[in-house]
C-alpha atoms as a PDB file:
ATOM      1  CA  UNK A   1     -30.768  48.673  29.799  1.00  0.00           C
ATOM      2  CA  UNK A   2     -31.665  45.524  31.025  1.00  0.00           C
ATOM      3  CA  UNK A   3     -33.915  44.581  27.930  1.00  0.00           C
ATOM      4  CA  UNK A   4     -30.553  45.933  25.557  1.00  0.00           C
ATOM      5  CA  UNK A   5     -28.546  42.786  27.768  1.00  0.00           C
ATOM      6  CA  UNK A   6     -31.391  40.441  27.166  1.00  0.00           C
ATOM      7  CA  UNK A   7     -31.161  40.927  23.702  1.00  0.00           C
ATOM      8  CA  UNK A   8     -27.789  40.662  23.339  1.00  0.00           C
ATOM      9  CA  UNK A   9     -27.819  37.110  25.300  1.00  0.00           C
ATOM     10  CA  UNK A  10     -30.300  36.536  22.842  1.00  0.00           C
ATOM     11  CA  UNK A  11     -28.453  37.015  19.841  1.00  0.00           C
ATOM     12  CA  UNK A  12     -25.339  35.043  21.668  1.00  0.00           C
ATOM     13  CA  UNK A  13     -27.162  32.417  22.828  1.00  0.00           C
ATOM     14  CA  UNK A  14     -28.666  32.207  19.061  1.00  0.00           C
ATOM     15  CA  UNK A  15     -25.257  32.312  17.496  1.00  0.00           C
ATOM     16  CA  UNK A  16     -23.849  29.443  19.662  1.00  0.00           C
ATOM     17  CA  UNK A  17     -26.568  27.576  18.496  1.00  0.00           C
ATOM     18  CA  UNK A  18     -25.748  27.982  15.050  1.00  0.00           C
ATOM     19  CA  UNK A  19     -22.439  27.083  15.007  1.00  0.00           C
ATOM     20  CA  UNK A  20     -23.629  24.122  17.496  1.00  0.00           C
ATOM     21  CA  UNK A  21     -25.905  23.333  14.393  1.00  0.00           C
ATOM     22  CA  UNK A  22     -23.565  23.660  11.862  1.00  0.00           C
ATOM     23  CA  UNK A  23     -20.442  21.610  13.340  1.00  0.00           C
ATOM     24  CA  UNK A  24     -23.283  18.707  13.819  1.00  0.00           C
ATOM     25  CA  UNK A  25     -24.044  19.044  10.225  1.00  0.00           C
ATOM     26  CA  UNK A  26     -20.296  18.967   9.561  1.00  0.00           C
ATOM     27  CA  UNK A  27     -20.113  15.961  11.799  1.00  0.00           C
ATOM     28  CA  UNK A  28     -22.635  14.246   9.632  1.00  0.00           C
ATOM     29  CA  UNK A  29     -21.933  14.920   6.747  1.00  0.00           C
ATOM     30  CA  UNK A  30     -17.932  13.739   7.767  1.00  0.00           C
ATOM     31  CA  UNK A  31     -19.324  10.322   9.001  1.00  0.00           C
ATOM     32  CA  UNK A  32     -21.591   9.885   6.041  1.00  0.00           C
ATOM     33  CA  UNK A  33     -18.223  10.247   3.860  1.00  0.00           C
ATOM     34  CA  UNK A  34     -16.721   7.931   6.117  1.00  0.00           C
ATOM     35  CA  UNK A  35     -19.047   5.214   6.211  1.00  0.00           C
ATOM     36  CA  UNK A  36     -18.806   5.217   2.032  1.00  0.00           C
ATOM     37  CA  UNK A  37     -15.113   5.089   2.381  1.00  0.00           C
ATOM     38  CA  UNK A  38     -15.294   1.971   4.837  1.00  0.00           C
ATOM     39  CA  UNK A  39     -18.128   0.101   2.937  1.00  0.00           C
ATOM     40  CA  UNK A  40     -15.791   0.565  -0.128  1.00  0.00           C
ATOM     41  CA  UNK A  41     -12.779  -0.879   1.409  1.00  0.00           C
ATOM     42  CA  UNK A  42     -14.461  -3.824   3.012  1.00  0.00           C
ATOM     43  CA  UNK A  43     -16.291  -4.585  -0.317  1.00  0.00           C
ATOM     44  CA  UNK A  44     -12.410  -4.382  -2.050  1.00  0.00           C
ATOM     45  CA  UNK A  45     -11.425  -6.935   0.748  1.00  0.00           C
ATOM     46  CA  UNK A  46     -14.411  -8.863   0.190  1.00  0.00           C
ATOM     47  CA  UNK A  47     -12.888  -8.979  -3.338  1.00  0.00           C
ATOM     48  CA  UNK A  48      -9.492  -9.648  -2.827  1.00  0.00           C
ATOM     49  CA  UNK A  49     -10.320 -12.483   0.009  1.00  0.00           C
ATOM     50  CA  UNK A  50     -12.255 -14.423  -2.741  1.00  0.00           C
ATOM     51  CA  UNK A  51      -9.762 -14.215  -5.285  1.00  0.00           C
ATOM     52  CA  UNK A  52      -7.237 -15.363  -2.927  1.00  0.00           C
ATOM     53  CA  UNK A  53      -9.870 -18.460  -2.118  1.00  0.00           C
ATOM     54  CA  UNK A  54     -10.034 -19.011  -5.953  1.00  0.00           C
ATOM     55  CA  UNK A  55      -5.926 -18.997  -6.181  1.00  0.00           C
ATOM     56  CA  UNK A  56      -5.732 -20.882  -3.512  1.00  0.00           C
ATOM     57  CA  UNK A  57      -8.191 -23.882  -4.929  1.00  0.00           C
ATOM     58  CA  UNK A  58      -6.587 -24.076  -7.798  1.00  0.00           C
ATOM     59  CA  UNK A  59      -3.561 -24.646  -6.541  1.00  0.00           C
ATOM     60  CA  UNK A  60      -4.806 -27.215  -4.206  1.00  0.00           C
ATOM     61  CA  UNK A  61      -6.869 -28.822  -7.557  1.00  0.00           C
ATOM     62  CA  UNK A  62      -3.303 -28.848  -8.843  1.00  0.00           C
ATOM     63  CA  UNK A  63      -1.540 -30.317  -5.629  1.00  0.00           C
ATOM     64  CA  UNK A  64      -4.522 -33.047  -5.911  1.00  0.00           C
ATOM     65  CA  UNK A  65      -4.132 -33.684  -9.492  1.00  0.00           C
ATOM     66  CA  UNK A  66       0.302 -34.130  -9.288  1.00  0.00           C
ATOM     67  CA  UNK A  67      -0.326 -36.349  -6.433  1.00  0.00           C
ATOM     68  CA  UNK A  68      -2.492 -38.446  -8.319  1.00  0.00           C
ATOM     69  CA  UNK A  69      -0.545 -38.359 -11.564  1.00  0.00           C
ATOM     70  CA  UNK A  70       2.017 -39.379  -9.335  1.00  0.00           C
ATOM     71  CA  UNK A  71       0.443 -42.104  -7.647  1.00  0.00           C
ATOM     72  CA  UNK A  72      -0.582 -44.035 -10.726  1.00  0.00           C
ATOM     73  CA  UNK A  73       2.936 -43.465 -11.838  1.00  0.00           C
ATOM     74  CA  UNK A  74       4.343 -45.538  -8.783  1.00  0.00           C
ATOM     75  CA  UNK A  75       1.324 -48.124  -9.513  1.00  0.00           C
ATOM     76  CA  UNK A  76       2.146 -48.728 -12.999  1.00  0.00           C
ATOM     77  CA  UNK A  77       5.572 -49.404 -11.634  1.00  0.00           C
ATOM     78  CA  UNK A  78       4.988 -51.579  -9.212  1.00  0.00           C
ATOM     79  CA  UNK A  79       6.711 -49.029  -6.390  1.00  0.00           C
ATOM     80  CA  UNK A  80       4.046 -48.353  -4.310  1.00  0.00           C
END
Protein backbone atom coordinates (compact mmCIF):
# COMPACT_ATOMS: atom_id res chain seq x y z
CA UNK A 1 0.00 0.00 0.00
CA UNK A 2 2.37 2.41 0.88
CA UNK A 3 4.58 1.91 -2.35
CA UNK A 4 0.82 2.17 -4.49
CA UNK A 5 0.72 6.05 -2.57
CA UNK A 6 4.29 6.68 -3.47
CA UNK A 7 3.61 6.10 -6.86
CA UNK A 8 0.76 7.93 -7.17
CA UNK A 9 2.62 11.16 -5.58
CA UNK A 10 4.90 10.28 -8.14
CA UNK A 11 2.84 10.52 -11.04
CA UNK A 12 1.18 13.88 -9.34
CA UNK A 13 4.11 15.38 -8.50
CA UNK A 14 5.27 14.55 -12.31
CA UNK A 15 2.12 15.98 -13.77
CA UNK A 16 2.41 19.33 -11.87
CA UNK A 17 5.60 19.56 -13.29
CA UNK A 18 4.45 19.33 -16.65
CA UNK A 19 1.97 21.71 -16.71
CA UNK A 20 4.60 23.91 -14.56
CA UNK A 21 6.76 23.26 -17.79
CA UNK A 22 4.37 23.91 -20.21
CA UNK A 23 2.72 27.32 -18.88
CA UNK A 24 6.63 28.52 -18.76
CA UNK A 25 6.88 27.58 -22.32
CA UNK A 26 3.59 29.40 -22.90
CA UNK A 27 5.02 32.29 -20.98
CA UNK A 28 7.90 32.40 -23.37
CA UNK A 29 6.76 31.93 -26.15
CA UNK A 30 3.89 34.96 -25.16
CA UNK A 31 6.83 37.37 -24.31
CA UNK A 32 8.81 36.43 -27.36
CA UNK A 33 5.54 37.57 -29.41
CA UNK A 34 5.49 40.49 -27.36
CA UNK A 35 8.83 41.75 -27.60
CA UNK A 36 8.32 41.53 -31.75
CA UNK A 37 5.17 43.45 -31.33
CA UNK A 38 6.99 46.28 -29.21
CA UNK A 39 10.23 46.40 -31.36
CA UNK A 40 7.75 46.88 -34.30
CA UNK A 41 5.91 49.71 -32.85
CA UNK A 42 8.90 51.59 -31.59
CA UNK A 43 10.63 51.12 -35.03
CA UNK A 44 7.01 52.68 -36.64
CA UNK A 45 7.57 55.60 -34.09
CA UNK A 46 11.06 55.80 -34.91
CA UNK A 47 9.54 56.36 -38.40
CA UNK A 48 6.92 58.62 -37.87
CA UNK A 49 9.19 60.91 -35.36
CA UNK A 50 11.62 61.46 -38.34
CA UNK A 51 9.16 62.28 -40.79
CA UNK A 52 7.66 64.68 -38.50
CA UNK A 53 11.50 66.18 -38.08
CA UNK A 54 11.64 66.29 -41.95
CA UNK A 55 8.02 68.24 -42.08
CA UNK A 56 8.94 70.18 -39.61
CA UNK A 57 12.42 71.51 -41.38
CA UNK A 58 10.91 72.22 -44.22
CA UNK A 59 8.62 74.28 -42.95
CA UNK A 60 11.10 76.10 -40.92
CA UNK A 61 13.44 76.25 -44.47
CA UNK A 62 10.24 77.89 -45.67
CA UNK A 63 9.62 80.27 -42.58
CA UNK A 64 13.52 81.20 -43.21
CA UNK A 65 13.23 81.66 -46.82
CA UNK A 66 9.57 84.20 -46.56
CA UNK A 67 11.38 86.06 -43.96
CA UNK A 68 14.15 86.70 -46.10
CA UNK A 69 12.17 87.31 -49.27
CA UNK A 70 10.57 89.61 -47.10
CA UNK A 71 13.37 91.36 -45.73
CA UNK A 72 14.97 92.31 -49.02
CA UNK A 73 11.54 93.42 -49.98
CA UNK A 74 11.51 96.15 -47.12
CA UNK A 75 15.34 96.89 -48.18
CA UNK A 76 14.66 97.54 -51.69
CA UNK A 77 12.08 99.89 -50.32
CA UNK A 78 13.80 101.70 -48.15
CA UNK A 79 11.27 100.52 -45.04
CA UNK A 80 13.43 98.81 -42.97
Amino acid sequence: MVKESEHEKIRELSLQLAIAKNRAETSEKQAATYKRQLHMIVGHIEEHNQSLSNKIQKVLNNVNELESKDGLRYSDNGCR
